[in-house]
PDB file of N, CA and C in Angstrom:
ATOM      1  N   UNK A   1     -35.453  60.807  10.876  1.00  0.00           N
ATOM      2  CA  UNK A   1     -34.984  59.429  10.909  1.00  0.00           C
ATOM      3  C   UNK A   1     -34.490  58.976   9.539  1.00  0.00           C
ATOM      4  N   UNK A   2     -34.965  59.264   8.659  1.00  0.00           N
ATOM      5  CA  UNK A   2     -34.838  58.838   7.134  1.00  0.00           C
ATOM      6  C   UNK A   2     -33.549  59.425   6.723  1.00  0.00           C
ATOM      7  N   UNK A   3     -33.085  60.655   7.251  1.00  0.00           N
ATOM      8  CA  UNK A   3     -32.245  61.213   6.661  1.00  0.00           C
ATOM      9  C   UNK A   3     -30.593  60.526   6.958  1.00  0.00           C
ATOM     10  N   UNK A   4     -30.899  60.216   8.417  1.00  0.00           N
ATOM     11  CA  UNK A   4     -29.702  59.319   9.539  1.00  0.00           C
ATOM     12  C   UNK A   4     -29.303  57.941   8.499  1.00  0.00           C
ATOM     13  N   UNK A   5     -30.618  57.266   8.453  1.00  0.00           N
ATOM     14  CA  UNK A   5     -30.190  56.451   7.585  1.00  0.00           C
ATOM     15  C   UNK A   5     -29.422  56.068   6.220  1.00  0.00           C
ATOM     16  N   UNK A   6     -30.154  57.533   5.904  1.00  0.00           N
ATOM     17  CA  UNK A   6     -28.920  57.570   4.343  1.00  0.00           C
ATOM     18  C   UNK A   6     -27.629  57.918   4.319  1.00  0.00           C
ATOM     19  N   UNK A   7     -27.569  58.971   5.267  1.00  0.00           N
ATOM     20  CA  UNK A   7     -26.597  59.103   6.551  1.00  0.00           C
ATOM     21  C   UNK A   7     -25.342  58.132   6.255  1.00  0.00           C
ATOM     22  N   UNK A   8     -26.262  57.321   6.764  1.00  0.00           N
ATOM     23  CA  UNK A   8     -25.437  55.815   7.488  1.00  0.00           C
ATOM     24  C   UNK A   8     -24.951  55.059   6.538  1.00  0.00           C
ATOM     25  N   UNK A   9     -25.955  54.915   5.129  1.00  0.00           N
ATOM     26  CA  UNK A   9     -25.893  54.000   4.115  1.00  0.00           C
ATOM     27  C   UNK A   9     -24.176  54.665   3.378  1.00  0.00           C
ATOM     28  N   UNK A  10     -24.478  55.947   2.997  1.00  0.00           N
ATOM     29  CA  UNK A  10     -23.476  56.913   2.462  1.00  0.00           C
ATOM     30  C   UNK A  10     -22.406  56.523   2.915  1.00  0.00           C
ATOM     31  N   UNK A  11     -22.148  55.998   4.513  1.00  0.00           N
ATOM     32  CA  UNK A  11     -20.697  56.166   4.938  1.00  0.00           C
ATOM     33  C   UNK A  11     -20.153  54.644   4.870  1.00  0.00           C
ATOM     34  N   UNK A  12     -21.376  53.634   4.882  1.00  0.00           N
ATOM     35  CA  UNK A  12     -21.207  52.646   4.642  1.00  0.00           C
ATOM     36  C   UNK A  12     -20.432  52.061   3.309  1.00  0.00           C
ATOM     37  N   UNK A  13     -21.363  52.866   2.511  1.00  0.00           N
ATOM     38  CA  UNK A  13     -20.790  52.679   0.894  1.00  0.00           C
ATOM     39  C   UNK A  13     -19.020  53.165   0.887  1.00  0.00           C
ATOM     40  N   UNK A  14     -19.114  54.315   1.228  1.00  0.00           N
ATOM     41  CA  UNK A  14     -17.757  55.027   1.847  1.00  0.00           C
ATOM     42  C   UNK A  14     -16.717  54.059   2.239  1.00  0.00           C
ATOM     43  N   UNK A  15     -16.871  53.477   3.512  1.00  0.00           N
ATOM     44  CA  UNK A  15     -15.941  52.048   3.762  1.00  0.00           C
ATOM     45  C   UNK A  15     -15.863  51.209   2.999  1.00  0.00           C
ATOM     46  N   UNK A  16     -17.062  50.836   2.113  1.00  0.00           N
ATOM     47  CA  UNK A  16     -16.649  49.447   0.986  1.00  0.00           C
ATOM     48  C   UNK A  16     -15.664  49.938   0.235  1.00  0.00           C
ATOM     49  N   UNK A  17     -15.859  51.017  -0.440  1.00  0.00           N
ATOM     50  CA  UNK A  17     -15.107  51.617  -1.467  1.00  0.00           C
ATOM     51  C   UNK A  17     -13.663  51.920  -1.318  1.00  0.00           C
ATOM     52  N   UNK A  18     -13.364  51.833   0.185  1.00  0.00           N
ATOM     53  CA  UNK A  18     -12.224  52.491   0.469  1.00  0.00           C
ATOM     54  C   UNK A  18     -11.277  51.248   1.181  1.00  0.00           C
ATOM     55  N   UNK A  19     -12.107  49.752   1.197  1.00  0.00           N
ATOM     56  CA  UNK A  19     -12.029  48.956   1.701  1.00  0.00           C
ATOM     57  C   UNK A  19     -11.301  48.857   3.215  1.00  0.00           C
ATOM     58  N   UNK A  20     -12.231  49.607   4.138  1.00  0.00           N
ATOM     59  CA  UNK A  20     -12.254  49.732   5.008  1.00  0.00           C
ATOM     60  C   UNK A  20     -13.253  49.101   6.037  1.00  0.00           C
ATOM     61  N   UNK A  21     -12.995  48.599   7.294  1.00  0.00           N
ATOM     62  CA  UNK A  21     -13.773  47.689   7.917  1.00  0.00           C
ATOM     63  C   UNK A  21     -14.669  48.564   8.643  1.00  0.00           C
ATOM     64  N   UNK A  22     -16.313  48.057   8.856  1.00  0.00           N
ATOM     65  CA  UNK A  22     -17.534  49.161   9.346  1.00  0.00           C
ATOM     66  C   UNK A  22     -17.111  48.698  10.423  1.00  0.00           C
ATOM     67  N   UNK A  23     -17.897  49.586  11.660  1.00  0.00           N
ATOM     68  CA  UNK A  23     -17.441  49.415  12.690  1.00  0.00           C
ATOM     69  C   UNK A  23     -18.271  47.838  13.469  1.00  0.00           C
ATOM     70  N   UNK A  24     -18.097  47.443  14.678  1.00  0.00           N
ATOM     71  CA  UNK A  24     -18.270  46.439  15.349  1.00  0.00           C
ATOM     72  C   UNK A  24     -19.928  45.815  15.059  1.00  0.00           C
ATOM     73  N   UNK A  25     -20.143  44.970  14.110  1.00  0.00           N
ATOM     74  CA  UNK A  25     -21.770  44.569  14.439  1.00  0.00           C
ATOM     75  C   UNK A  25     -22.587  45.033  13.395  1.00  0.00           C
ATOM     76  N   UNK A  26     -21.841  45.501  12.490  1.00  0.00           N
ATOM     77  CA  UNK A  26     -22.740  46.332  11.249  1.00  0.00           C
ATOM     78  C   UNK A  26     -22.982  45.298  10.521  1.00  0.00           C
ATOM     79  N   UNK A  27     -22.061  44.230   9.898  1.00  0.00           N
ATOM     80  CA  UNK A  27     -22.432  43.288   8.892  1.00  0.00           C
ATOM     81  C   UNK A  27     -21.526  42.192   9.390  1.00  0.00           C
ATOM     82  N   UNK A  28     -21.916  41.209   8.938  1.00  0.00           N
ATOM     83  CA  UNK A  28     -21.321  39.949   9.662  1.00  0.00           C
ATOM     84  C   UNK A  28     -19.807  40.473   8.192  1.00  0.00           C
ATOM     85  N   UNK A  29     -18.854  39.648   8.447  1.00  0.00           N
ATOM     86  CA  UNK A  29     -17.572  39.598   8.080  1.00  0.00           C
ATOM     87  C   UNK A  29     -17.265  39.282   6.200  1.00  0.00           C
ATOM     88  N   UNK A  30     -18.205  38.243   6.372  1.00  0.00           N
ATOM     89  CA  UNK A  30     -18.389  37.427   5.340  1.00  0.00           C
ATOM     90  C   UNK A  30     -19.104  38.331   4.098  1.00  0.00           C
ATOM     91  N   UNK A  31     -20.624  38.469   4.509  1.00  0.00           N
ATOM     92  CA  UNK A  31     -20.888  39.908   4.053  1.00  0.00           C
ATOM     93  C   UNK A  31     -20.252  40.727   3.555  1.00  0.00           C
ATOM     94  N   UNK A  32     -19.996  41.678   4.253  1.00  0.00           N
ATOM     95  CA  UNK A  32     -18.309  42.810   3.924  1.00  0.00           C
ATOM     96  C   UNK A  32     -17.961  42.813   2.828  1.00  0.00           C
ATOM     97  N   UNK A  33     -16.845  41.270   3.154  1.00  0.00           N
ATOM     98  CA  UNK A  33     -15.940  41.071   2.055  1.00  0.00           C
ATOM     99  C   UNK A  33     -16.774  41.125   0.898  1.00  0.00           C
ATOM    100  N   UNK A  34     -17.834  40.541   0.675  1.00  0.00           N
ATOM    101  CA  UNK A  34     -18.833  40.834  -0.490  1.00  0.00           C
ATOM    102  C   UNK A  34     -18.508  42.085  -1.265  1.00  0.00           C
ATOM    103  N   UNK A  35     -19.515  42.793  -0.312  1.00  0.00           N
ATOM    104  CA  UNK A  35     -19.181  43.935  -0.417  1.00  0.00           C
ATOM    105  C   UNK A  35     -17.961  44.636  -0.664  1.00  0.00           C
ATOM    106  N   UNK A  36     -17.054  44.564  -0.625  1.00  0.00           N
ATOM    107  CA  UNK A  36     -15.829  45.229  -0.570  1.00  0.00           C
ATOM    108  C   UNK A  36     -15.822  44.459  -2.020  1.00  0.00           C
ATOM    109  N   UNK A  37     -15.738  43.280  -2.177  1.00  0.00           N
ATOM    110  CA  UNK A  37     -15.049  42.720  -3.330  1.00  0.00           C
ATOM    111  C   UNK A  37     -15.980  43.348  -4.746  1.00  0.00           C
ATOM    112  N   UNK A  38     -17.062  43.871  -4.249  1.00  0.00           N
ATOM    113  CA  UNK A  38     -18.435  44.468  -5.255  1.00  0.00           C
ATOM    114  C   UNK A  38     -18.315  45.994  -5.825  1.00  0.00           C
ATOM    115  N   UNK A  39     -17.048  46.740  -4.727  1.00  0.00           N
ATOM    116  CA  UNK A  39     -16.964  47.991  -5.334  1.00  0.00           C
ATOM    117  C   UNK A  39     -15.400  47.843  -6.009  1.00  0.00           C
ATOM    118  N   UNK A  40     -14.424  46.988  -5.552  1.00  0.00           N
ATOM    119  CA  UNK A  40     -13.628  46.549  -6.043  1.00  0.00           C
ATOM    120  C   UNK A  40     -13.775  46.375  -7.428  1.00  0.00           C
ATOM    121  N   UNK A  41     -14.399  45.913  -7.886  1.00  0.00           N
ATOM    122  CA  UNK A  41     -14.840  45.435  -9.368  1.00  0.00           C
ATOM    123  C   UNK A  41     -15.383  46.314  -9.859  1.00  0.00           C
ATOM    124  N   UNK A  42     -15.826  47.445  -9.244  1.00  0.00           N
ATOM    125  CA  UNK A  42     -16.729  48.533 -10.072  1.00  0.00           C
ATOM    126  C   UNK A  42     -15.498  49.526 -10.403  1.00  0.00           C
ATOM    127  N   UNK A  43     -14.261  49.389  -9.431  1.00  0.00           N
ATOM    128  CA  UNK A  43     -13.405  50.437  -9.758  1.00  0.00           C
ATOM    129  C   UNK A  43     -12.725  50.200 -11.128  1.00  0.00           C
ATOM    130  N   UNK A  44     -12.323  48.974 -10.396  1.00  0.00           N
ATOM    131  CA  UNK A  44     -11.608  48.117 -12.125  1.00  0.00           C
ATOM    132  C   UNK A  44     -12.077  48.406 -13.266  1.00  0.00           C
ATOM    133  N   UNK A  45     -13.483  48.129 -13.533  1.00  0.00           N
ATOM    134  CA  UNK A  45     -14.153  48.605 -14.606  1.00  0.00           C
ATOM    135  C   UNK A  45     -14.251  49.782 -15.141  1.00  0.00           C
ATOM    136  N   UNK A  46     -13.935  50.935 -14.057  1.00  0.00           N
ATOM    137  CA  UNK A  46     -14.193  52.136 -14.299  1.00  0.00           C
ATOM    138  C   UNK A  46     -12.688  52.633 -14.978  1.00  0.00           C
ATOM    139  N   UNK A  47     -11.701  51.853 -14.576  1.00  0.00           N
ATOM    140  CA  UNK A  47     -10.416  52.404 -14.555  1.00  0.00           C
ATOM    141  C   UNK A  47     -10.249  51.872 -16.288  1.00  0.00           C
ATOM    142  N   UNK A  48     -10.735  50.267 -16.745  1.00  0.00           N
ATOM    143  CA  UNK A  48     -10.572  50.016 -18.035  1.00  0.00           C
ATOM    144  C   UNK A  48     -11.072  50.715 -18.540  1.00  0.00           C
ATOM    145  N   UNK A  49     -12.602  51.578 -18.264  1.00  0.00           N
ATOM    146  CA  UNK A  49     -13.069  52.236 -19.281  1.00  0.00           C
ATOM    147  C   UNK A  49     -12.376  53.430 -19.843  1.00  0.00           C
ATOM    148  N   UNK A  50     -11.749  54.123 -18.684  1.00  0.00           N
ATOM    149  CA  UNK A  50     -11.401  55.127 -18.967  1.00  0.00           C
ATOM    150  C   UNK A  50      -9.813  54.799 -19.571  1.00  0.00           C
ATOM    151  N   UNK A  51      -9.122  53.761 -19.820  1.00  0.00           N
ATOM    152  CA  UNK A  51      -8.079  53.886 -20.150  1.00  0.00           C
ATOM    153  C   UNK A  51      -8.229  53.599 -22.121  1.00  0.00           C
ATOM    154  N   UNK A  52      -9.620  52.874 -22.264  1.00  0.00           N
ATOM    155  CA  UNK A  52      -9.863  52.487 -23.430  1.00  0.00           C
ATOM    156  C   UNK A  52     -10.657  53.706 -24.076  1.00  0.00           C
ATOM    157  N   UNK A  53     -10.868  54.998 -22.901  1.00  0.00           N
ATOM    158  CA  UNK A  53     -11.377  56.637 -24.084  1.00  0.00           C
ATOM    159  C   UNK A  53      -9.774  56.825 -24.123  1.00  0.00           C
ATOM    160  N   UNK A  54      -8.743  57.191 -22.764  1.00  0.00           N
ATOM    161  CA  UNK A  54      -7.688  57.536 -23.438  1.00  0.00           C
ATOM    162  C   UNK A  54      -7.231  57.222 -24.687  1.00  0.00           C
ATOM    163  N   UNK A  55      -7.294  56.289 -24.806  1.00  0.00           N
ATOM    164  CA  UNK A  55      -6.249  55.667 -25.832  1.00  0.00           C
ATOM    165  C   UNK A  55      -6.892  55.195 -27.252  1.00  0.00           C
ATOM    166  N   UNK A  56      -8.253  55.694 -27.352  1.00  0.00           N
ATOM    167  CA  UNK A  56      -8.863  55.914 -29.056  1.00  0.00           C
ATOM    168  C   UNK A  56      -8.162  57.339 -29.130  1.00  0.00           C
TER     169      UNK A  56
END
């Protein structure tokens, strides 16, 4: 059972990241967008960081 769940969490994270909608009933809407807007911002960050090693 434990394993399904991480499973689940994994693919979940998967859709935020890819900003893709979970399927029917997983998280209310509102939620989501949270979410979505939460890995959104982690990419951004990741993308400044790495443009500020390029470029020392």
């Amino acid at each position: 059972m434990k394993g399904q769940g991480s499973s689940l969490s994994s693919a979940m994270r998967t859709y935020a990241r890819n900003g893709e909608n979970p399927p029917d009933g997983f998280m209310c809407p509102q939620g989501w967008s949270v979410l979505v807007r939460y890995y959104e911002s982690l990419q951004a960050e990741d993308a400044t960081q790495q443009s500020a090693v390029v470029s020392a």
